[in-house]
N, C-alpha and C. Protein backbone atom coordinates (compact mmCIF):
# COMPACT_ATOMS: atom_id res chain seq x y z
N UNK A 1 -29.31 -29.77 -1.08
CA UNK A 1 -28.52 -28.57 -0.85
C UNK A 1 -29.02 -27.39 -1.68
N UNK A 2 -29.53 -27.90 -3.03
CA UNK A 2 -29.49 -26.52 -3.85
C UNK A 2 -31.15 -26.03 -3.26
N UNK A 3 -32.10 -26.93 -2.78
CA UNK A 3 -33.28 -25.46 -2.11
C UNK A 3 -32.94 -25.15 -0.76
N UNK A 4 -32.17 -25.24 0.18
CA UNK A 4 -31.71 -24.78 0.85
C UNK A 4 -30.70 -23.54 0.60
N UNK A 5 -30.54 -23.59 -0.43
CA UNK A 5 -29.35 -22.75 -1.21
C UNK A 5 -30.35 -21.13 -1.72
N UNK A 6 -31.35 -22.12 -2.53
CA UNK A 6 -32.47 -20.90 -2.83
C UNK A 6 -33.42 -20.50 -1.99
N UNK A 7 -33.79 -21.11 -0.62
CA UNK A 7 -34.17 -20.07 0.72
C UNK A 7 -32.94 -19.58 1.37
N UNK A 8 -31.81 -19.74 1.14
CA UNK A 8 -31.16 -18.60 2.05
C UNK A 8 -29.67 -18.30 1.08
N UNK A 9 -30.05 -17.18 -0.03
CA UNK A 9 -28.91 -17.02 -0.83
C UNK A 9 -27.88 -16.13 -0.17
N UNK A 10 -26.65 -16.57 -0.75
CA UNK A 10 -25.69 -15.86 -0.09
C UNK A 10 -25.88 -14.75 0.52
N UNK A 11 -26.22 -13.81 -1.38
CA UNK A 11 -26.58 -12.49 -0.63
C UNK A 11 -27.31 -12.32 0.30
N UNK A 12 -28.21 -12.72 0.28
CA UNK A 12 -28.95 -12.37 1.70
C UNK A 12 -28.51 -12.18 3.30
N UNK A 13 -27.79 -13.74 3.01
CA UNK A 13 -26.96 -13.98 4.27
C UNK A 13 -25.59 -12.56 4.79
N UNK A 14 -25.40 -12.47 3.26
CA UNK A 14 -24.19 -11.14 3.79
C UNK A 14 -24.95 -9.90 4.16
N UNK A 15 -26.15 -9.72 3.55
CA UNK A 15 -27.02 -8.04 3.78
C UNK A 15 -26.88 -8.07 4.88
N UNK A 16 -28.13 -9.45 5.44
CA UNK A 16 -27.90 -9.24 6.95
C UNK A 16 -26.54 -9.46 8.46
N UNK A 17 -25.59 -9.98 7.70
CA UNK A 17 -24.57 -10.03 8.88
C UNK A 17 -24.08 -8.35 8.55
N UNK A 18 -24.11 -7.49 7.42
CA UNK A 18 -23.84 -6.26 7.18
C UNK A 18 -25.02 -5.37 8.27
N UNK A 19 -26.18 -5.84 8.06
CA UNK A 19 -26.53 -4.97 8.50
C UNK A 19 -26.46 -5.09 10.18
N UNK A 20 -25.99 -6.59 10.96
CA UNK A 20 -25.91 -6.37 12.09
C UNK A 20 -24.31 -5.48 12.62
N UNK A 21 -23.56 -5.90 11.40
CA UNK A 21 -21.98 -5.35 11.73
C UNK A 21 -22.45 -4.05 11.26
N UNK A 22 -23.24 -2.86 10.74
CA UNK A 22 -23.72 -1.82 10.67
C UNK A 22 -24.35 -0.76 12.08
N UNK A 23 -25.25 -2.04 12.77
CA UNK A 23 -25.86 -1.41 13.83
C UNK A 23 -24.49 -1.25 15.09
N UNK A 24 -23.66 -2.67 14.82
CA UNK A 24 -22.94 -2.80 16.05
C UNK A 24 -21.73 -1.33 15.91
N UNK A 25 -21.48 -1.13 14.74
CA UNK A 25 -20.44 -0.08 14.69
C UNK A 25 -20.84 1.38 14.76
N UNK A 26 -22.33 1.55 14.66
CA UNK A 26 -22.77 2.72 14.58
C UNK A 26 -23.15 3.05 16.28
N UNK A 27 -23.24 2.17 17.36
CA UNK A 27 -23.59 1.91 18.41
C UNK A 27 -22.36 2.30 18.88
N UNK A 28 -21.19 1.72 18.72
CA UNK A 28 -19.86 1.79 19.55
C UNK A 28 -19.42 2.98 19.21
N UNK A 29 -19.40 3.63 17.97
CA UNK A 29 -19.32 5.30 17.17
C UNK A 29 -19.85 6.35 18.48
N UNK A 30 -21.26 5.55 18.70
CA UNK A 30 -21.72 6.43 19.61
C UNK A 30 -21.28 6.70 20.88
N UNK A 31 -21.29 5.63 21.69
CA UNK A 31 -20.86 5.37 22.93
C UNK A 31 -18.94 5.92 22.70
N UNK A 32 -18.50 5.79 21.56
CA UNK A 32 -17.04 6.67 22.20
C UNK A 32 -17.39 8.03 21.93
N UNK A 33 -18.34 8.38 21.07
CA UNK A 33 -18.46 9.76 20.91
C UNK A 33 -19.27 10.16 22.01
N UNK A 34 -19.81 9.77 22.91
CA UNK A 34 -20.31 10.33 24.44
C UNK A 34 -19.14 10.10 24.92
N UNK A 35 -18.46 9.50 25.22
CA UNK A 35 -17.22 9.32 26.65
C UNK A 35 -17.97 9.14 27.49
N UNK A 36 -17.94 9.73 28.28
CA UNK A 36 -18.01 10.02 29.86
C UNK A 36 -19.41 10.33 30.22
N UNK A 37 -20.12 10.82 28.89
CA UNK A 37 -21.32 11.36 29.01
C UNK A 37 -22.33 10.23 28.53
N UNK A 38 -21.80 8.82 28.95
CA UNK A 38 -22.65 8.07 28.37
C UNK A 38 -23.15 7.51 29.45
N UNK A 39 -24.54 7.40 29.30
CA UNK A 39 -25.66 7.00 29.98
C UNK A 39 -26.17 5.91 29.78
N UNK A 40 -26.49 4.46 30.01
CA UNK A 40 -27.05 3.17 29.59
C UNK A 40 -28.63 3.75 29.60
N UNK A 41 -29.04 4.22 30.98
CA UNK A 41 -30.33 4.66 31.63
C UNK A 41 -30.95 5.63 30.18
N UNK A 42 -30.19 6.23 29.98
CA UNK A 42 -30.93 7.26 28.88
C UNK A 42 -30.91 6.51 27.43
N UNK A 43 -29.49 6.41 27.25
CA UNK A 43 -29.39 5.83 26.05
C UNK A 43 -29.90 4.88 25.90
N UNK A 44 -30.59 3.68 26.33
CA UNK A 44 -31.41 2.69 26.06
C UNK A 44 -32.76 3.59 25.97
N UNK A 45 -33.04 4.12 26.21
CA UNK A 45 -34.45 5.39 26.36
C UNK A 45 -34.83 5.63 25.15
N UNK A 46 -33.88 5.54 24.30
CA UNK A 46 -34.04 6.37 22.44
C UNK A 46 -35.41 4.44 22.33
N UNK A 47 -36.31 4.96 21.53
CA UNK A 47 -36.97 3.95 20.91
C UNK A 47 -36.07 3.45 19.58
N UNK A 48 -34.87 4.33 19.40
CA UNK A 48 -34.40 3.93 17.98
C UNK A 48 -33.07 3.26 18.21
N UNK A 49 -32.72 3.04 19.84
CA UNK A 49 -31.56 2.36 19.71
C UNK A 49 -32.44 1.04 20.28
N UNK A 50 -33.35 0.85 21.01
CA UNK A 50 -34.02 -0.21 20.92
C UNK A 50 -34.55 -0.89 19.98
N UNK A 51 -35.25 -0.19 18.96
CA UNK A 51 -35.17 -1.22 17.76
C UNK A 51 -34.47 -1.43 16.93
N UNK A 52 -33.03 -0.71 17.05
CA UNK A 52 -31.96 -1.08 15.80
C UNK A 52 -31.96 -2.52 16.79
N UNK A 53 -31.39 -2.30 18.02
CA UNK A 53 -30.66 -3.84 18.52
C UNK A 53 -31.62 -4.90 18.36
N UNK A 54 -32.71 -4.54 18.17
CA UNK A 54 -33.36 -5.42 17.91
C UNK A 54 -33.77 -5.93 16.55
N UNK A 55 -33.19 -5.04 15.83
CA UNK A 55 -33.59 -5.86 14.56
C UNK A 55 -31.86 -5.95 14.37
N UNK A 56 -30.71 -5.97 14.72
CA UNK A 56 -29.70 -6.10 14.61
C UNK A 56 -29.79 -7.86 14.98
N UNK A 57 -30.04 -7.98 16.06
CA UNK A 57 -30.01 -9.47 16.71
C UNK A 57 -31.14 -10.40 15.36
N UNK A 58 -31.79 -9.58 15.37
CA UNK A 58 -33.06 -10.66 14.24
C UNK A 58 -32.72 -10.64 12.77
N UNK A 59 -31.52 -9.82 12.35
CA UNK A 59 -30.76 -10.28 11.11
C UNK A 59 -29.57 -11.41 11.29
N UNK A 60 -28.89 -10.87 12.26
CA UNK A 60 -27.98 -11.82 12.86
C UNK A 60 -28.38 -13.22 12.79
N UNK A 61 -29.39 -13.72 13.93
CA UNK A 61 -29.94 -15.01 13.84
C UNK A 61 -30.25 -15.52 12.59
N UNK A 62 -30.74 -14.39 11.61
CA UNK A 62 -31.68 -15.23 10.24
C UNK A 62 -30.61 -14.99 9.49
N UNK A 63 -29.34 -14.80 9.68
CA UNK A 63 -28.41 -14.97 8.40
C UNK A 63 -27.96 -16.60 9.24
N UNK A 64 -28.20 -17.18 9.99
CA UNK A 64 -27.96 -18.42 10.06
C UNK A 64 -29.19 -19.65 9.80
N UNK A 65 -30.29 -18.93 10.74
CA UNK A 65 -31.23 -19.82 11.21
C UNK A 65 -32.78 -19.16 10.72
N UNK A 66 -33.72 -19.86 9.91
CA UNK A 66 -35.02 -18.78 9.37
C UNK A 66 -35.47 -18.38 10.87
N UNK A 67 -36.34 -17.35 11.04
CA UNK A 67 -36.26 -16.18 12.10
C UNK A 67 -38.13 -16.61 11.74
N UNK A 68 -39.12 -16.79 12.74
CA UNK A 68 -40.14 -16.82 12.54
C UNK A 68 -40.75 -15.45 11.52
N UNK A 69 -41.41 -15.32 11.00
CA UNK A 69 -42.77 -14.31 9.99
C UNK A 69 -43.09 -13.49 11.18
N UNK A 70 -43.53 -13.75 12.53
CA UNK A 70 -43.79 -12.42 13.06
C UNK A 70 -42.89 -11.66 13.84
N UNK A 71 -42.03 -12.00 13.89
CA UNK A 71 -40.77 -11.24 14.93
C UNK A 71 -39.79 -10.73 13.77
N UNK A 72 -39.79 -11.80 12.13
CA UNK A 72 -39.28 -10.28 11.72
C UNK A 72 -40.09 -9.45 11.45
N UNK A 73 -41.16 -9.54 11.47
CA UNK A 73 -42.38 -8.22 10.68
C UNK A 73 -42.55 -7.16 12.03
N UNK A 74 -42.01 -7.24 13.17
CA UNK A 74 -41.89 -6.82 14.49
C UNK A 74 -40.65 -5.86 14.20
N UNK A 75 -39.58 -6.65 13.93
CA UNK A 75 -38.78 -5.64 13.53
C UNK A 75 -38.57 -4.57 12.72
N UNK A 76 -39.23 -5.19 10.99
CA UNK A 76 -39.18 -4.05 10.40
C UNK A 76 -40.56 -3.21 10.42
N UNK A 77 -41.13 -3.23 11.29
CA UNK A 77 -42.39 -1.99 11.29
C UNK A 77 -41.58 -1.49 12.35
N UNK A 78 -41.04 -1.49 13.50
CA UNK A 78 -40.12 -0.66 14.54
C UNK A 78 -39.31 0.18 13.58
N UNK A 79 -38.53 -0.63 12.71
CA UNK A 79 -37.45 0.08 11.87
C UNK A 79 -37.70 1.70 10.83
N UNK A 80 -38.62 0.79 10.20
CA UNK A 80 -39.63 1.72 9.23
C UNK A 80 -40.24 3.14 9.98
N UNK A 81 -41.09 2.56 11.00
CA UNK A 81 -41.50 3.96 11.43
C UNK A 81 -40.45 4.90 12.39
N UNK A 82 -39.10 4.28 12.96
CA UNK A 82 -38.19 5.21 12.75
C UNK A 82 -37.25 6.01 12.50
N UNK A 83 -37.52 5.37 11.07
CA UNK A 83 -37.05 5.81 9.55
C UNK A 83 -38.11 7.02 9.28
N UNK A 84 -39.70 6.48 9.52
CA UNK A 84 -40.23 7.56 8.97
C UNK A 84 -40.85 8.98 10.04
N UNK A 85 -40.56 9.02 11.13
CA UNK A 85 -40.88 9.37 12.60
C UNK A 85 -39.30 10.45 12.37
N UNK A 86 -38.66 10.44 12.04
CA UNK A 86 -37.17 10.72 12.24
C UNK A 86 -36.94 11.39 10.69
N UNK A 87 -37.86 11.21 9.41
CA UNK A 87 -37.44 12.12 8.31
C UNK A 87 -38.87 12.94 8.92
N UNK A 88 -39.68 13.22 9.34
CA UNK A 88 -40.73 13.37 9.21
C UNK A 88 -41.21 14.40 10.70
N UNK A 89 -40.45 14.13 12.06
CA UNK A 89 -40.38 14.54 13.45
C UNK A 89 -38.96 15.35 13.57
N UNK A 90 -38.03 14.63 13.51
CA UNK A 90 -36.76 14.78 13.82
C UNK A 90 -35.32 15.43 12.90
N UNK A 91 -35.62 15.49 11.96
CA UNK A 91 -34.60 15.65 10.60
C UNK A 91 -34.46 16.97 10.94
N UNK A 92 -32.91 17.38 10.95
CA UNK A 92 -32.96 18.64 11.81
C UNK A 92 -32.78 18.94 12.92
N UNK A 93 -33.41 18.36 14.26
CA UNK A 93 -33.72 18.32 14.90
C UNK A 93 -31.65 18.27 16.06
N UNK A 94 -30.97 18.85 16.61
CA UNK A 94 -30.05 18.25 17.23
C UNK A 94 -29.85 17.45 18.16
N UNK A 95 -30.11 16.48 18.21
CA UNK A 95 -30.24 15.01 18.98
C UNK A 95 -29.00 14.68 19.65
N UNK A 96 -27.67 15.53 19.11
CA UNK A 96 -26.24 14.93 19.61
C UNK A 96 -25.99 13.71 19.04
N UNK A 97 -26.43 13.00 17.86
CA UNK A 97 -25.84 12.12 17.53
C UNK A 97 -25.05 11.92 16.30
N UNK A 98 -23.80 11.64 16.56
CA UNK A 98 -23.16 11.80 15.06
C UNK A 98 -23.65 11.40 13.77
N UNK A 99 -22.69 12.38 12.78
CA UNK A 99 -23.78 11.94 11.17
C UNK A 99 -23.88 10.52 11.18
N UNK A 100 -22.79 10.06 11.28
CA UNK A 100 -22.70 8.39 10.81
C UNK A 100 -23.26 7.42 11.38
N UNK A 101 -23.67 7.41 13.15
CA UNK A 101 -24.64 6.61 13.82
C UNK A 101 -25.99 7.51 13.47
N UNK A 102 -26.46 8.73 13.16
CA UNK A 102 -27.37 9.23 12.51
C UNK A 102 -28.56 8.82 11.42
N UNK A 103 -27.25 8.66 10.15
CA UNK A 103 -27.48 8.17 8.91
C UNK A 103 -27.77 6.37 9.39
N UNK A 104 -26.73 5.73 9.96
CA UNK A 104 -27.04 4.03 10.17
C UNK A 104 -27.85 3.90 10.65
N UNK A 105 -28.48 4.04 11.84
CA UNK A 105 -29.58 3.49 12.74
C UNK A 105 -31.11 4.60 12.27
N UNK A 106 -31.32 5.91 11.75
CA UNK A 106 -32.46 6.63 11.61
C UNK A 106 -32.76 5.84 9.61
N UNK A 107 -31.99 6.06 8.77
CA UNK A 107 -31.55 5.43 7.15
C UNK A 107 -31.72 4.35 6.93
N UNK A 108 -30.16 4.23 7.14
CA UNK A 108 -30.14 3.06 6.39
C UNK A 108 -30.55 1.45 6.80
N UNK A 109 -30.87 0.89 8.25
CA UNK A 109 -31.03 0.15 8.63
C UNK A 109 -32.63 -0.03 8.36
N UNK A 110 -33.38 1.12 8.46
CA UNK A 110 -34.51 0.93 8.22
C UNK A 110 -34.87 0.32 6.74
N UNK A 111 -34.05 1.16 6.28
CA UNK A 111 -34.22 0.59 4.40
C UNK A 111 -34.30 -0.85 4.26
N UNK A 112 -32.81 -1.48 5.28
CA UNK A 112 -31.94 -2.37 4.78
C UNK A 112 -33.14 -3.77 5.02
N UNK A 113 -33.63 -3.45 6.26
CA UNK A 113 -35.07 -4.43 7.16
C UNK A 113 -36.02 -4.60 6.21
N UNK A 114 -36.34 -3.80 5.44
CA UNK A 114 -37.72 -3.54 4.17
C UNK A 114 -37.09 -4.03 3.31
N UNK A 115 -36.10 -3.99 2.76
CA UNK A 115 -35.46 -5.00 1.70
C UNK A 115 -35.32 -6.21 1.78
N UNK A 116 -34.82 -6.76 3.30
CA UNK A 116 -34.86 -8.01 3.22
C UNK A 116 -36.05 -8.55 3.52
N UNK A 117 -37.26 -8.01 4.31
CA UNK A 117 -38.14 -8.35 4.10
C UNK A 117 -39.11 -8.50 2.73
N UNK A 118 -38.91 -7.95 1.91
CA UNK A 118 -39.12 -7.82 0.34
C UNK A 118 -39.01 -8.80 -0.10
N UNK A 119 -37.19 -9.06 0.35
CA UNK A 119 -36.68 -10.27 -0.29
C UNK A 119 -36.89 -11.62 0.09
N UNK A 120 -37.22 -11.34 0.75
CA UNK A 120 -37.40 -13.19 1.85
C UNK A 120 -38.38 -12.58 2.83
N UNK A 121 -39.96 -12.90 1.84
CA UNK A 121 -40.93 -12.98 2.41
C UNK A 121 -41.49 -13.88 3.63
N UNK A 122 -41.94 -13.74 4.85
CA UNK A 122 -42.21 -14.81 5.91
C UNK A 122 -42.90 -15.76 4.87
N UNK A 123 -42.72 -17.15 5.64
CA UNK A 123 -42.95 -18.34 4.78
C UNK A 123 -44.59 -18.82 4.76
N UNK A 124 -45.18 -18.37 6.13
CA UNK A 124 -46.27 -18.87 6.23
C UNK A 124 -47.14 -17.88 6.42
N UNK A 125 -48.57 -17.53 6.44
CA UNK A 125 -49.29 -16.30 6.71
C UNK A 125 -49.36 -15.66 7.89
N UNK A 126 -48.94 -14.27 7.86
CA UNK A 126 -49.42 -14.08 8.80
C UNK A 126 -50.75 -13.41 9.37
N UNK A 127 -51.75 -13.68 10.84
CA UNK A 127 -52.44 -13.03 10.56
C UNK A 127 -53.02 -11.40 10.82
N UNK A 128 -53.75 -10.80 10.84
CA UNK A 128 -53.49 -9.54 11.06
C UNK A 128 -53.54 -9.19 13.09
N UNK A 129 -54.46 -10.43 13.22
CA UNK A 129 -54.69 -10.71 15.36
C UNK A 129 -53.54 -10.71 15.36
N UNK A 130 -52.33 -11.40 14.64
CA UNK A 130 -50.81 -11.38 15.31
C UNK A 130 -50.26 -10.29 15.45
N UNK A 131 -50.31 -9.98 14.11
CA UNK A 131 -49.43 -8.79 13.80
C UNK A 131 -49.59 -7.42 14.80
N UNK A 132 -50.88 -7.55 15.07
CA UNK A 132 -51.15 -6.36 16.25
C UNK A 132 -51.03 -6.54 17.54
N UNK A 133 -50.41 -7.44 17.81
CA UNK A 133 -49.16 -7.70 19.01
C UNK A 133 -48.22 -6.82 18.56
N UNK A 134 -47.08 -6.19 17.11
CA UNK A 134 -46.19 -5.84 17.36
C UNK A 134 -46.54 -4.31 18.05
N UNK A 135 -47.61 -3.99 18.23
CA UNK A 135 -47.93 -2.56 18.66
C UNK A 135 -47.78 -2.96 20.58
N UNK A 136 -47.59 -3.59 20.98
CA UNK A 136 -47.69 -3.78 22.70
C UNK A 136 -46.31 -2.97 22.91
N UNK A 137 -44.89 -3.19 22.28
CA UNK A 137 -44.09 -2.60 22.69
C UNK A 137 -43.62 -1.18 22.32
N UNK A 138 -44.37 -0.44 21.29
CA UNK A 138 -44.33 1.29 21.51
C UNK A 138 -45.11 1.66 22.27
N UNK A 139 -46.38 0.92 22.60
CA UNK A 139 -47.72 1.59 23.45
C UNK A 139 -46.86 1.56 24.77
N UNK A 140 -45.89 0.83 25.63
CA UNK A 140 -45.14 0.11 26.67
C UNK A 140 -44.22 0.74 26.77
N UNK A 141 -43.54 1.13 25.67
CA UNK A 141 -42.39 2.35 25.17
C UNK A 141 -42.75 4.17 25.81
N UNK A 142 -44.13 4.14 25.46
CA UNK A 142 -44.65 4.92 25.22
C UNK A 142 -45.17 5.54 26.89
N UNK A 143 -45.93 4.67 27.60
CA UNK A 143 -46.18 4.42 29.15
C UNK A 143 -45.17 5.00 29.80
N UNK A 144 -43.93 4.21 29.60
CA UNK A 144 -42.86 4.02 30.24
C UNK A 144 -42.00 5.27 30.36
N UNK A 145 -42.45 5.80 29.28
CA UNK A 145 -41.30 7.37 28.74
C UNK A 145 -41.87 8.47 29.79
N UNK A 146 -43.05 8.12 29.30
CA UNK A 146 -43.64 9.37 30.06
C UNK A 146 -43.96 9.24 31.53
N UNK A 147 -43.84 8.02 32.24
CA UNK A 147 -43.64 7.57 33.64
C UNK A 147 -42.57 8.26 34.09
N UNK A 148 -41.47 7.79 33.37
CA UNK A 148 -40.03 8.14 33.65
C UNK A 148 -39.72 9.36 33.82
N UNK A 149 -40.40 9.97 32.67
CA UNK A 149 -40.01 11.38 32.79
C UNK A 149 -39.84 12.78 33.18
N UNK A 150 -40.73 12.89 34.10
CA UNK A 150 -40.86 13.82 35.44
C UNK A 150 -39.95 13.15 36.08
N UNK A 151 -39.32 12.01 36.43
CA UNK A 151 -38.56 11.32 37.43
C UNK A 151 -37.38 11.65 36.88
N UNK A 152 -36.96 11.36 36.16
CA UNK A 152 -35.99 11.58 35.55
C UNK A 152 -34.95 13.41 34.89
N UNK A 153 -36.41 13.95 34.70
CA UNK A 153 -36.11 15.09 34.03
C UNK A 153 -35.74 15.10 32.69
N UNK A 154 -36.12 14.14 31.98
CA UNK A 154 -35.73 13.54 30.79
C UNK A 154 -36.35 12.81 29.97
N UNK A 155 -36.55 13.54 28.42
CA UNK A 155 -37.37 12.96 27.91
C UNK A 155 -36.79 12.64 26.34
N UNK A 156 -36.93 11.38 25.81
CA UNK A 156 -35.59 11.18 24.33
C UNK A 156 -36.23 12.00 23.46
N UNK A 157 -37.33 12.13 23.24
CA UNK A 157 -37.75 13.24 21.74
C UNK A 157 -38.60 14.06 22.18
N UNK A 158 -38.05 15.17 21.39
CA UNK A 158 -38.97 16.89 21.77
C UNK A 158 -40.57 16.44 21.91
N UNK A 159 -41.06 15.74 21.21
CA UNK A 159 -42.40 15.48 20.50
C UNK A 159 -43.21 14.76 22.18
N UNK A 160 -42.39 14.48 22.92
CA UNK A 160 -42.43 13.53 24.09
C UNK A 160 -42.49 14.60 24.70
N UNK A 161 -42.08 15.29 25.18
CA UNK A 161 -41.70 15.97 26.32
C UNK A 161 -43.34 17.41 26.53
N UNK A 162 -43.91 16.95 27.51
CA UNK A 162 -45.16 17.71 27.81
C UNK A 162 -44.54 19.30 28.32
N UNK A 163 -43.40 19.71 28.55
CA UNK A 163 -42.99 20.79 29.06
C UNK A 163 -42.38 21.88 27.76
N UNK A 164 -42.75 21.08 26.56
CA UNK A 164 -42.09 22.19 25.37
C UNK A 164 -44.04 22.05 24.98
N UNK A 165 -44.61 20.74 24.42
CA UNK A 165 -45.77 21.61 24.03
C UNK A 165 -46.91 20.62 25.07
N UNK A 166 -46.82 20.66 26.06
CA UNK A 166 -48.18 20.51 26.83
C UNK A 166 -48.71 18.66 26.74
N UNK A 167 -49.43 18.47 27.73
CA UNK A 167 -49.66 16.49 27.62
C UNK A 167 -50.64 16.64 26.16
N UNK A 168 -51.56 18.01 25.94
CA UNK A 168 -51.96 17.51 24.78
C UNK A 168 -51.69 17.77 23.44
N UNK A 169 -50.20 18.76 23.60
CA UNK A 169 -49.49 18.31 22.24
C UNK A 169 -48.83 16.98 21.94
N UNK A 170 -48.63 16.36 23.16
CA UNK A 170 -48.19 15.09 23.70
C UNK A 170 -49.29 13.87 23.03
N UNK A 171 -50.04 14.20 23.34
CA UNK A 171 -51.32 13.48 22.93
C UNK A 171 -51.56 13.45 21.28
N UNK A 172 -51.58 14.44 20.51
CA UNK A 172 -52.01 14.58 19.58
C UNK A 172 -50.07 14.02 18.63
N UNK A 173 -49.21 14.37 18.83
CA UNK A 173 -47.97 13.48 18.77
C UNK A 173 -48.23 12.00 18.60
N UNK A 174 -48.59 11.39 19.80
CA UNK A 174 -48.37 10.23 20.09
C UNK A 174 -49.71 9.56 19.10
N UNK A 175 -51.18 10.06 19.07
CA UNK A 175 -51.81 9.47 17.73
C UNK A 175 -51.40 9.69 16.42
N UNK A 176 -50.46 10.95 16.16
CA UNK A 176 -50.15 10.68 14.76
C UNK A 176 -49.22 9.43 14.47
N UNK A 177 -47.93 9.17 15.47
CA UNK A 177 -47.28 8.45 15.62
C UNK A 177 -47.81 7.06 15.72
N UNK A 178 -49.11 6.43 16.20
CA UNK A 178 -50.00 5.29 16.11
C UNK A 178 -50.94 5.53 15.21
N UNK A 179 -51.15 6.14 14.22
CA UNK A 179 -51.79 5.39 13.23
C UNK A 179 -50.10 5.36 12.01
N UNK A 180 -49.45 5.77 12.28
CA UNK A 180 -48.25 5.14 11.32
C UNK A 180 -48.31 3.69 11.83
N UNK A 181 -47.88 3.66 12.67
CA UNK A 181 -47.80 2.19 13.35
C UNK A 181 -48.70 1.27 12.73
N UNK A 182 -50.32 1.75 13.31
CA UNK A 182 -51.13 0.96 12.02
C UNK A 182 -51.14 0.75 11.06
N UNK A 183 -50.83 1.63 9.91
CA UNK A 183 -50.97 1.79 8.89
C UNK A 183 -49.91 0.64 8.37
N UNK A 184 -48.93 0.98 9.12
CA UNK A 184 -47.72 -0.49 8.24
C UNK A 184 -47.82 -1.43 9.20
N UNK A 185 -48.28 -1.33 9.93
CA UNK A 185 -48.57 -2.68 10.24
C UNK A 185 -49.44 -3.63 9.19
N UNK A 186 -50.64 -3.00 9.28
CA UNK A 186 -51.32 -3.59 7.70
C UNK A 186 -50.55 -3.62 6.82
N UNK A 187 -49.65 -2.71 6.25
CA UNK A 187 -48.99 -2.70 5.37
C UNK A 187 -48.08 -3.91 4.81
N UNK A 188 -47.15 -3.82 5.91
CA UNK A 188 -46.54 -4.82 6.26
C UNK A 188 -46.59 -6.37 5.96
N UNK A 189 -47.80 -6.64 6.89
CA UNK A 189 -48.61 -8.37 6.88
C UNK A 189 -49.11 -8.34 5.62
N UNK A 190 -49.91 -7.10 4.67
CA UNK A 190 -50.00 -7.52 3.13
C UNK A 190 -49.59 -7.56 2.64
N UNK A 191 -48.39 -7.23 2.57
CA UNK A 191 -47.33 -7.28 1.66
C UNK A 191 -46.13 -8.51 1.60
N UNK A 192 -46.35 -8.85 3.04
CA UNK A 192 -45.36 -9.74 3.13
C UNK A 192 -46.31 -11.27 3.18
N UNK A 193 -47.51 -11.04 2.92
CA UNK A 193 -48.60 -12.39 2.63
C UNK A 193 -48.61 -12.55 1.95
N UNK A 194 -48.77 -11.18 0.47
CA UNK A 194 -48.84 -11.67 -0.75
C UNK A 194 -47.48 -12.01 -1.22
N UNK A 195 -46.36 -11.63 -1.13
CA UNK A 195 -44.92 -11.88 -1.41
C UNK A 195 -44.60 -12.83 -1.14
N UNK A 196 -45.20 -13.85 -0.05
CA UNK A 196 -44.59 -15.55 0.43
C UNK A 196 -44.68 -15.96 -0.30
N UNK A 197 -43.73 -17.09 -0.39
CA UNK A 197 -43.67 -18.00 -1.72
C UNK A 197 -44.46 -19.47 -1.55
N UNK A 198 -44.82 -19.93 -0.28
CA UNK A 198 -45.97 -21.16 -0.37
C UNK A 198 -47.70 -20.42 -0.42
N UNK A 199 -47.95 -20.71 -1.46
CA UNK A 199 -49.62 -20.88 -0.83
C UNK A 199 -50.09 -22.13 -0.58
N UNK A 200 -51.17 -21.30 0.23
CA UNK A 200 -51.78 -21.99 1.31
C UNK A 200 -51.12 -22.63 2.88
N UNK A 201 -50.21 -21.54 2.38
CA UNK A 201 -49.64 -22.20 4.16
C UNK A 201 -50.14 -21.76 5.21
N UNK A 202 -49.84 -22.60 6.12
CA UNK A 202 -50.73 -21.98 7.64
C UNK A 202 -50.62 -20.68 8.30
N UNK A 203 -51.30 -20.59 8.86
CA UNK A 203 -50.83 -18.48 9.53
C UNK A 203 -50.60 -18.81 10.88
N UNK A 204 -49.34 -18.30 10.77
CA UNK A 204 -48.55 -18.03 11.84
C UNK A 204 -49.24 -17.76 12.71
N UNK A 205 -49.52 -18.18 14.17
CA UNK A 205 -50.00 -17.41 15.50
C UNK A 205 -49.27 -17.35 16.38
């Protein structure tokens, strides 16, 4: 009981059911603060309500059950960069979203993902061929937005939208925005390789 006790300490277990009861209340904040004006079609559109729920569900599970090394390192590089995409693009910016789903899902959730990843390093290595899988779903994100968006008339961030500065302000956007991605992505897998607590364990594929 007691190393089972010291891979999954209480605290931990409460950060993350906090931080899923965080995403879930900052989500429902939102959706009553649209009413009527709420859209599934759009509002699933934000890249930042897609990766809160997704790293909402992948705290959830790992406050019960360990959560594989690359799906959480999936989550918190989503989290992180829009934490840092959002002080850095967006801060300022009027998005319509209240302070408090604002502050939870752009803040503090991002923080909260890097902490527990800090804290409870993936167990086994991961390697860097994996880790650059977590880039398939902004590049896909990314496709998809701008597919949509002549169709739609609608685009979730200014930085997106080719009709305020052109496909190749669009362009030059979207590489600053992928080498963040890179950058913690490496970041990320080294940090959370050297931080595991077995050596020599196998790398994750």
């Amino acid at each position: 009981m007691a190393p089972r006790l010291l891979r999954r300490p209480h605290l931990l277990t409460l950060l993350r059911l906090a931080g899923f009861g965080l995403v879930v209340s900052a989500e429902v904040s939102l959706i009553v603060h649209l009413g009527a004006r709420f859209d599934p079609v759009t509002h699933f559109g934000y890249f930042t309500v897609l990766s809160n729920v997704f790293a909402a569900l992948v705290l959830l599970v790992g406050a019960f059950v360990p959560v594989p090394g690359p799906i959480r390192g999936a989550a918190v590089l989503y989290m992180v960069v829009t934490g840092i995409v959002y002080a850095v693009l967006l801060r300022g910016v009027d998005v319509g979203t209240p302070l408090y789903a604002n502050q939870i899902l752009h803040v503090v959730i991002p923080i909260l993902v890097a902490v527990d990843w800090l804290a409870d390093p993936p167990r086994a290595r991961i390697a860097l061929r994996t880790a650059l899988w977590w880039l398939v779903f902004p590049l896909a994100y990314l496709a998809v937005t701008l597919v949509r968006g002549p169709i739609l008339n609608w685009y979730p961030y200014p930085f997106l939208d080719p009709g305020q500065r052109g496909y190749g302000g669009v362009a030059l956007m979207s590489l600053f925005v992928a080498v963040i991605f890179l950058v913690l992505t490496w970041l990320i897998t080294t940090v959370g390789n050297a931080k595991r607590g077995q050596s020599g364990a196998a790398v994750e594929a």
